[in-house]
Protein backbone atom coordinates (compact mmCIF):
# COMPACT_ATOMS: atom_id res chain seq x y z
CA UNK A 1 113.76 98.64 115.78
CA UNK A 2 115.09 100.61 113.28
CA UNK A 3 113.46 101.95 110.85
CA UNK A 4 115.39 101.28 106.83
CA UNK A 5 112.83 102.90 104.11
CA UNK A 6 108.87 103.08 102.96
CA UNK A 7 107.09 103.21 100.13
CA UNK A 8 103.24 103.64 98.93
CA UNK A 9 101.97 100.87 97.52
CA UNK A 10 98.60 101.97 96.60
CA UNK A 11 96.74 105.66 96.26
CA UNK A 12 93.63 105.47 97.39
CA UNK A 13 91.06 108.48 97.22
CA UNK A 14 90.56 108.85 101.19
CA UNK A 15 93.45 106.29 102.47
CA UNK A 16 97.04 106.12 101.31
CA UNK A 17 99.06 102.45 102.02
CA UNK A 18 102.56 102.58 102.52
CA UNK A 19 104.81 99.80 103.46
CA UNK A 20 107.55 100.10 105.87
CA UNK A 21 110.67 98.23 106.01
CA UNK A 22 112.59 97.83 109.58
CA UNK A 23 115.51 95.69 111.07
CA UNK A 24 113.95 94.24 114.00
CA UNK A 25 115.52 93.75 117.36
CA UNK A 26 117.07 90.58 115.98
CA UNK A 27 118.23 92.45 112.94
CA UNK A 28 116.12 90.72 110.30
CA UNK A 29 114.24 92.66 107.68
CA UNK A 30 110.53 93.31 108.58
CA UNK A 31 108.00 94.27 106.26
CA UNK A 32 105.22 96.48 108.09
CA UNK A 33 102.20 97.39 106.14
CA UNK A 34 100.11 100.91 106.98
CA UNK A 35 97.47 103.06 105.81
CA UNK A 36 97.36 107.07 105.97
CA UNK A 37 94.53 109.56 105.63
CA UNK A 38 97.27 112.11 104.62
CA UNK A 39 100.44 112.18 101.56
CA UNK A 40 103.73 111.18 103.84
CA UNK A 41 106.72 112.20 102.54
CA UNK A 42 109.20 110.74 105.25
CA UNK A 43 109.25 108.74 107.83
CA UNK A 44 109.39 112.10 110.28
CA UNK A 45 105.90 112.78 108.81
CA UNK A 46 103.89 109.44 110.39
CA UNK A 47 101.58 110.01 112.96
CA UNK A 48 101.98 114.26 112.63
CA UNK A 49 98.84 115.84 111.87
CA UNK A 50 95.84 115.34 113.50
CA UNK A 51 93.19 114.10 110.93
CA UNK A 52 89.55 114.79 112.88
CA UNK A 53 88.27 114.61 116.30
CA UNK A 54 85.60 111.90 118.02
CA UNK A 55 83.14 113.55 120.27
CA UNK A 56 81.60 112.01 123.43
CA UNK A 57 78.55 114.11 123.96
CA UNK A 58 75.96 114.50 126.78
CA UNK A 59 72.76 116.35 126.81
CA UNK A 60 71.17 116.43 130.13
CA UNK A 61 72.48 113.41 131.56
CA UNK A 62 71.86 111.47 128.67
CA UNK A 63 74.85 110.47 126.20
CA UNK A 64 74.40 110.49 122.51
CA UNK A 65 75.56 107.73 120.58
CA UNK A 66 74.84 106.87 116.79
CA UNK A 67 73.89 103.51 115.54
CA UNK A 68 75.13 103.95 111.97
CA UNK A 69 75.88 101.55 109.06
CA UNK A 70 79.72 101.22 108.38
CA UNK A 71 81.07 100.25 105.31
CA UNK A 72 84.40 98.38 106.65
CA UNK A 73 82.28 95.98 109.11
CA UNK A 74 78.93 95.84 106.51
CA UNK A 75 76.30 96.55 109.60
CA UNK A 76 75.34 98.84 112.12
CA UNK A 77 77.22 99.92 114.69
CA UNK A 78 77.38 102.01 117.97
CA UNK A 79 79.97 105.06 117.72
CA UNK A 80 80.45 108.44 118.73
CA UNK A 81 79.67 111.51 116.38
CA UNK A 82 83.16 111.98 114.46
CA UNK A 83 84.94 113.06 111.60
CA UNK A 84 87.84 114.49 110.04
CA UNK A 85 89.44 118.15 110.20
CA UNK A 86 88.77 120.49 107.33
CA UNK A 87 92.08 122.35 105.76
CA UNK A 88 92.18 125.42 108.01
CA UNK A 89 89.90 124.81 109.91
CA UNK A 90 89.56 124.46 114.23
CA UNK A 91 89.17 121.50 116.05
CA UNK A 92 86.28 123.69 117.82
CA UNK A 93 84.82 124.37 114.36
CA UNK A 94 84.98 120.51 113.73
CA UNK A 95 83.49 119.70 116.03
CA UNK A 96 80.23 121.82 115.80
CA UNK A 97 80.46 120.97 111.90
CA UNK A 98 80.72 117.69 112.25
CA UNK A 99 77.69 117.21 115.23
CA UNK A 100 75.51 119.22 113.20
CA UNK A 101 75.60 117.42 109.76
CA UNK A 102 75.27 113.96 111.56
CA UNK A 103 72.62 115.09 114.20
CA UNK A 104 71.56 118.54 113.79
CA UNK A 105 72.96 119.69 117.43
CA UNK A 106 74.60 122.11 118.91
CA UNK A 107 77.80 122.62 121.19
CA UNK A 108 76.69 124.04 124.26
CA UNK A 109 79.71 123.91 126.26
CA UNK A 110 82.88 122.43 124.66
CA UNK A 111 84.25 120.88 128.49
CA UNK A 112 87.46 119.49 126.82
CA UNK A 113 89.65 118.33 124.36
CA UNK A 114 92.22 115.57 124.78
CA UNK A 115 95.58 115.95 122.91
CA UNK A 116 95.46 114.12 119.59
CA UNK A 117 95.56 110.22 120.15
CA UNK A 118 96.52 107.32 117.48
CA UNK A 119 92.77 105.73 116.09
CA UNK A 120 94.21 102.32 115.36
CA UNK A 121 98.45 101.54 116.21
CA UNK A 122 98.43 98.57 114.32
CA UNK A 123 97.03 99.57 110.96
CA UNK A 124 97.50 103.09 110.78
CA UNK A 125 99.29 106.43 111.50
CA UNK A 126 96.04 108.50 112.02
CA UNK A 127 95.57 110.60 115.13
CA UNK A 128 92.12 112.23 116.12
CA UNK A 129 91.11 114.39 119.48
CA UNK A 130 88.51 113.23 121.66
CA UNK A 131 86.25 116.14 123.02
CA UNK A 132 83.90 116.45 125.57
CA UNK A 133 81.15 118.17 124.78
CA UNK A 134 77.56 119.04 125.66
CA UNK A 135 75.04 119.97 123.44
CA UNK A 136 71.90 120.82 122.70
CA UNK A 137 69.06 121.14 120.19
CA UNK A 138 67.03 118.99 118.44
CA UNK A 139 67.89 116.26 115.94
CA UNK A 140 68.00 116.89 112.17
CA UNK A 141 69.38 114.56 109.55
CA UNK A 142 71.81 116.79 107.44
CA UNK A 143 73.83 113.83 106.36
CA UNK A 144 75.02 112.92 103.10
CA UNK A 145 73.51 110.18 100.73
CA UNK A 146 76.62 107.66 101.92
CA UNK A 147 75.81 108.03 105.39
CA UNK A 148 72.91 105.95 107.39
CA UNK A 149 72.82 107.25 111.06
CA UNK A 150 70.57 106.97 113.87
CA UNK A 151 71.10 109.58 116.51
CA UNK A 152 69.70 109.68 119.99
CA UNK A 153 70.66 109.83 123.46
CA UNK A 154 70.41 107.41 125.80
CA UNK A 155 70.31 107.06 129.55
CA UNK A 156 72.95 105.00 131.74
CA UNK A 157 70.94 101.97 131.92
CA UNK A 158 69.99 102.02 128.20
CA UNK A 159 73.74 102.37 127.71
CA UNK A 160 74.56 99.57 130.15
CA UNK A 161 72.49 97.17 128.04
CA UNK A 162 73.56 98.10 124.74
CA UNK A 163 77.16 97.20 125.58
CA UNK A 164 75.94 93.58 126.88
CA UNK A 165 74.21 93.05 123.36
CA UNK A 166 75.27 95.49 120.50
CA UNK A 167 78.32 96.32 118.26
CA UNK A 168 80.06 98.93 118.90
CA UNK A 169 83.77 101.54 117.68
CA UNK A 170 86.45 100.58 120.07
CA UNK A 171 86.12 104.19 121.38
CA UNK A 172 82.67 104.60 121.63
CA UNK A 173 82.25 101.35 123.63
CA UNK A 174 84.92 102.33 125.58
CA UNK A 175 83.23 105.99 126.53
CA UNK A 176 79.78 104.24 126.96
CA UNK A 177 81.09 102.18 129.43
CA UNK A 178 82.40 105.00 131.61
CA UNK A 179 79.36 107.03 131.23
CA UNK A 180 77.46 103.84 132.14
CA UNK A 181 79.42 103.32 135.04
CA UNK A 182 80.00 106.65 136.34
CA UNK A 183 78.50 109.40 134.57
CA UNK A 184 80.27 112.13 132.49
């Protein structure tokens, strides 16, 4: 693949789309289509700074998961607490923003932080960290009028039938199952 020239197409208030043109390993033109939370000026800049952080969280053996309303799937869904990265600011500050405003918790123990991963390869460029935290506190709603989220924590058997019967993020279902079937 090689890559020939982009574009943006569109400029949105939160997402960016951009449209990539490559000779494919046959040497025909490809059109590629992308969307970016961040201004790209070249190619080099795709996929380069991380944009938030998704946090799998435990609290006594129990894993917290919010069943929020999403706009892109229009109903409720399972995911972890998330969100994106301030200018300036530390992925350890992020985090503890962001799990206060959508639960009113606190980090206890910040147990790790993955390097930055890509959220979704075939769509976009954005990268996030996934940290492992636990936390503690009691729930608050602190969230903004365009949010509708349901925070609690739930047990491995809770967890083991909500993945049998409910919706859920890609990397929240994916987290939930491993806490299900082995504890974090």
């Amino acid at each position: 693949m090689e890559f020939i020239k982009f574009e943006k197409v569109r400029d949105g208030k939160y997402l960016k789309n951009y449209e990539f043109t490559y000779l494919n390993k046959s040497g025909h033109e490809k059109k590629y289509e992308i969307v970016s939370r961040r201004e790209l000026q070249g190619i080099e800049d795709v996929g380069g700074k991380p944009s938030g952080v998704s946090i799998v969280a435990v609290c006594e053996g129990k894993m917290l998961l919010l069943h929020e309303f999403r706009m892109g799937v229009n109903k409720k869904i399972y995911n972890l607490c998330a969100g994106m990265l301030e200018a300036d600011e530390s992925i350890e500050a992020c985090i503890a923003r962001e799990l206060f405003e959508e639960t009113g918790l606190q980090v206890k123990a910040i147990k790790k932080i993955l390097p930055p991963s890509f959220a979704a390869v075939a769509i976009s460029d954005t990268t996030t960290y996934i940290a492992f935290v636990e936390v503690e506190g009691t729930f608050e709603d602190h969230t903004s009028e365009n949010e509708q989220i349901d925070a609690r924590f739930y047990t491995r058997e809770e967890v083991t039938r909500l993945l049998e019967t409910e919706f859920f993020s890609s990397r929240a279902q994916m987290a939930a199952y491993y806490f299900a079937e082995y504890g974090l």
